[in-house]
Protein backbone atom coordinates (compact mmCIF):
# COMPACT_ATOMS: atom_id res chain seq x y z
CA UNK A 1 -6.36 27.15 27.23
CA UNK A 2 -7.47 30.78 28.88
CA UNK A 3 -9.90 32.50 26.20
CA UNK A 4 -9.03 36.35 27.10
CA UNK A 5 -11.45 39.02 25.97
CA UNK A 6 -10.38 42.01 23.77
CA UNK A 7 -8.99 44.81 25.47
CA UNK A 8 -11.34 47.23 24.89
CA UNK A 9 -14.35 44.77 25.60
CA UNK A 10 -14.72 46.97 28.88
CA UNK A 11 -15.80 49.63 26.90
CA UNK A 12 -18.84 47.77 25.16
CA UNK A 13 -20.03 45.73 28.97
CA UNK A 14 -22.07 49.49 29.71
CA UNK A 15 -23.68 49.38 26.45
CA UNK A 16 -24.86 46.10 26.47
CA UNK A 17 -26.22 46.79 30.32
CA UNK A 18 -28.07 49.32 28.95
CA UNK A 19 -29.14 47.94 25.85
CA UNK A 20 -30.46 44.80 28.35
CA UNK A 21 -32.36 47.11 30.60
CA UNK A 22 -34.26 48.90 27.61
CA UNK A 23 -35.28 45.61 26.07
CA UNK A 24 -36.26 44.65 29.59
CA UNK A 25 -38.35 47.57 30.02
CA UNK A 26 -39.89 47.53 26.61
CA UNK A 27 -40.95 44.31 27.23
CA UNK A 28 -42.32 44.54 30.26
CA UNK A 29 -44.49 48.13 28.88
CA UNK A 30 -45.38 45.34 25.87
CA UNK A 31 -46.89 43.14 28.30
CA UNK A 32 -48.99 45.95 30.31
CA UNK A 33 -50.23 47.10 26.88
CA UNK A 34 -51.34 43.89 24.83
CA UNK A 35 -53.04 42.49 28.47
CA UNK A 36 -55.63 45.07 28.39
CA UNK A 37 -58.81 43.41 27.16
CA UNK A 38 -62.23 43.88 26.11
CA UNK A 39 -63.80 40.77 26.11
CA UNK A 40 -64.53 38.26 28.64
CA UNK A 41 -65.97 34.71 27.54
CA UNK A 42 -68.00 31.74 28.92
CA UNK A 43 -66.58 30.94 31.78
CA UNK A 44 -63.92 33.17 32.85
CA UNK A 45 -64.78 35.77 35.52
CA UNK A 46 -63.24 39.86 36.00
CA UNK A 47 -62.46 39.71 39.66
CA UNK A 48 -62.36 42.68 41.72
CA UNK A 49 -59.88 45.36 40.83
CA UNK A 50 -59.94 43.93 36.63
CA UNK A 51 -61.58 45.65 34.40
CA UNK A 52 -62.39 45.11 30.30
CA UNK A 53 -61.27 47.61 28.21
CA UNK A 54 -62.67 48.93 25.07
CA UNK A 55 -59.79 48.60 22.11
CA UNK A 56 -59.97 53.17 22.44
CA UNK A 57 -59.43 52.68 26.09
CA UNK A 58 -62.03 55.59 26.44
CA UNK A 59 -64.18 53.20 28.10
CA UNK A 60 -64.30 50.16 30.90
CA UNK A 61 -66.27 47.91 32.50
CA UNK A 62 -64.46 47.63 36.30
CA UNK A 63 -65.46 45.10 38.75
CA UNK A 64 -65.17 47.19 41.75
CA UNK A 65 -63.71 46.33 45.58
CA UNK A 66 -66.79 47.50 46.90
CA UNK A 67 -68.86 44.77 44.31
CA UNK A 68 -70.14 47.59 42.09
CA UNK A 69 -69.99 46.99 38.41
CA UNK A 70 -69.30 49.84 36.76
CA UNK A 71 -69.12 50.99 33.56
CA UNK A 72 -66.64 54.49 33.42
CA UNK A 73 -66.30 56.47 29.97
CA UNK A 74 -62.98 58.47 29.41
CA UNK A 75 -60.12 57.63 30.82
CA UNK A 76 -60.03 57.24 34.69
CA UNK A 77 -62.79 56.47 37.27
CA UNK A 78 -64.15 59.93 37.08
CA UNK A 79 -67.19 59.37 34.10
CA UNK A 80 -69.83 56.52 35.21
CA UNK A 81 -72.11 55.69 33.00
CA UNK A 82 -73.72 52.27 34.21
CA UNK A 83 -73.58 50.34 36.88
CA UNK A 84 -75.30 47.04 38.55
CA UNK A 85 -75.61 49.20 41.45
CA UNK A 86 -74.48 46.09 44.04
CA UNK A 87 -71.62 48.70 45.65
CA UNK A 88 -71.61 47.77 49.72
CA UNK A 89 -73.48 44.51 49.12
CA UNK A 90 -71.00 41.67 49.86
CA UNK A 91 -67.18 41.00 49.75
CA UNK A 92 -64.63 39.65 47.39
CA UNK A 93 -67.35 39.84 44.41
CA UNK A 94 -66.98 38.82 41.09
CA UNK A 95 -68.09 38.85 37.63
CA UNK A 96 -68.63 35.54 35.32
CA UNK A 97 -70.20 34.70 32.15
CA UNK A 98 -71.81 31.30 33.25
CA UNK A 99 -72.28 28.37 30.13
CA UNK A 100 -75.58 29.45 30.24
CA UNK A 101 -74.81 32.73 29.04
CA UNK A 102 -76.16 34.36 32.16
CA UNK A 103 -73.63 37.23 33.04
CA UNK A 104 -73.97 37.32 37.63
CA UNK A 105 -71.98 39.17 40.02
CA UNK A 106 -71.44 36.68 42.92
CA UNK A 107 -69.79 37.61 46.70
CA UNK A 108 -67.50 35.60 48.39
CA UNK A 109 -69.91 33.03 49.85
CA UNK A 110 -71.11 32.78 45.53
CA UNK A 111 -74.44 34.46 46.58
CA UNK A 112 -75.48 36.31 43.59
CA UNK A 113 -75.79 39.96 43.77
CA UNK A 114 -77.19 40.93 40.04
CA UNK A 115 -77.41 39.28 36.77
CA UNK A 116 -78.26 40.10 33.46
CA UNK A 117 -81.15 37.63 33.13
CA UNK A 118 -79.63 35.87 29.88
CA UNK A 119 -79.23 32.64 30.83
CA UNK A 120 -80.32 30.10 28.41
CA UNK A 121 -79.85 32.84 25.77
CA UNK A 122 -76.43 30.90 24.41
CA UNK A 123 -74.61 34.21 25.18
CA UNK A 124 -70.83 33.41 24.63
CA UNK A 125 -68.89 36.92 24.79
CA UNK A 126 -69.17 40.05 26.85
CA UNK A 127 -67.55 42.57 25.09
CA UNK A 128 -66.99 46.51 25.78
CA UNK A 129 -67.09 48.28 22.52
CA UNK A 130 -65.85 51.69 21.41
CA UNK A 131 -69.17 53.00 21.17
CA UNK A 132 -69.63 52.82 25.13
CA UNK A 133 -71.65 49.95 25.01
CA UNK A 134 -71.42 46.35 26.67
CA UNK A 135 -72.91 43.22 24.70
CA UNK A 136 -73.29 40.13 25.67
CA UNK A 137 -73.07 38.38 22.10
CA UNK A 138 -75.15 36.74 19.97
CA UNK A 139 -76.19 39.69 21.06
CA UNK A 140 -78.45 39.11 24.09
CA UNK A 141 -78.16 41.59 26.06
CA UNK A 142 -76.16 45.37 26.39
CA UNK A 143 -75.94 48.16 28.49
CA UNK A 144 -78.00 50.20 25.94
CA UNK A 145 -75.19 53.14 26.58
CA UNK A 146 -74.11 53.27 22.54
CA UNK A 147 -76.47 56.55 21.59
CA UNK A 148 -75.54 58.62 24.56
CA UNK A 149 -73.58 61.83 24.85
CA UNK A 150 -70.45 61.28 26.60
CA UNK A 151 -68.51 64.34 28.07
CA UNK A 152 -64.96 64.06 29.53
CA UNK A 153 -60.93 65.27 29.67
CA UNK A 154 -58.35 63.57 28.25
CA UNK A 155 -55.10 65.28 29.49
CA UNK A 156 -56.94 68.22 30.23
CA UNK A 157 -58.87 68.96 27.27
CA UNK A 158 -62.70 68.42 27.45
CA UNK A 159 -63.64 65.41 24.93
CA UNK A 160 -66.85 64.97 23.79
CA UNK A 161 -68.34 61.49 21.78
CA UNK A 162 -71.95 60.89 20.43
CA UNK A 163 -72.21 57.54 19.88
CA UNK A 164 -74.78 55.42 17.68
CA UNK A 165 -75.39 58.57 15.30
């Protein structure tokens, strides 16, 4: 037995292409939005080119091509604010939050560049707050960059945060 569709079923096969393609896209713009992160825990690692993300997204801690950590306020790479200061010293660097707590950019050849002197300290989580700071929890260790100033343009318009107060 043939099964044929309505007649006017051609009319509705343009809506539902469309209707696919937006749930497509809104998924996929889902996915971009709720990967964004803030925290990195014992034993993962931000490799070059990732970068946590405070929940505001005013502020990021990017693990640079050139093996710079850098902490940027506002949005873009236009605001630094910290940084490990390791830029030019090795290739294919990384960032990881050892067991021990101890946060260490490594190169390539896992030759460590800069650390953050915690180890032993039973630091489990690096997070990037909305204040501008980075803290290594329990907390062991920070960026000390939550009382500071911060001047910058969002879409133009100059911004300007004092944090800590």
């Amino acid at each position: 037995m043939l099964v044929k569709p309505p007649r006017n079923s051609a009319l509705y096969f343009p809506a539902m292409v469309k209707l696919l393609i937006f749930y497509y896209f809104l998924a996929l713009a889902l996915v971009t939005v709720c990967s964004a992160r803030d925290t990195l825990h014992s034993g993962e690692t931000l490799y070059q080119g990732d970068e946590l993300r405070s929940q505001s997204g005013y502020f990021s801690l990017r693990m640079q091509r050139d093996c710079n950590l850098v902490l940027y306020g506002g949005q873009g790479d236009f605001n630094p604010i910290w940084a490990s200061n390791t830029g030019g010293s090795g290739s294919n660097c990384y960032l990881t939050l050892q067991p021990d707590g101890n946060l260490v950019v490594y190169d390539g050849n896992r030759r460590a560049l800069w650390a953050s002197g915690t180890d032993r300290s039973g630091g489990n989580t690096l997070r990037v707050q909305d204040d501008g700071n980075v803290v290594l929890y329990r907390p062991v260790w920070s960026t000390n960059t939550g009382r500071v100033n911060y001047d910058f343009k969002v879409n133009g318009e100059k911004k300007s945060f004092l944090h800590g107060s």
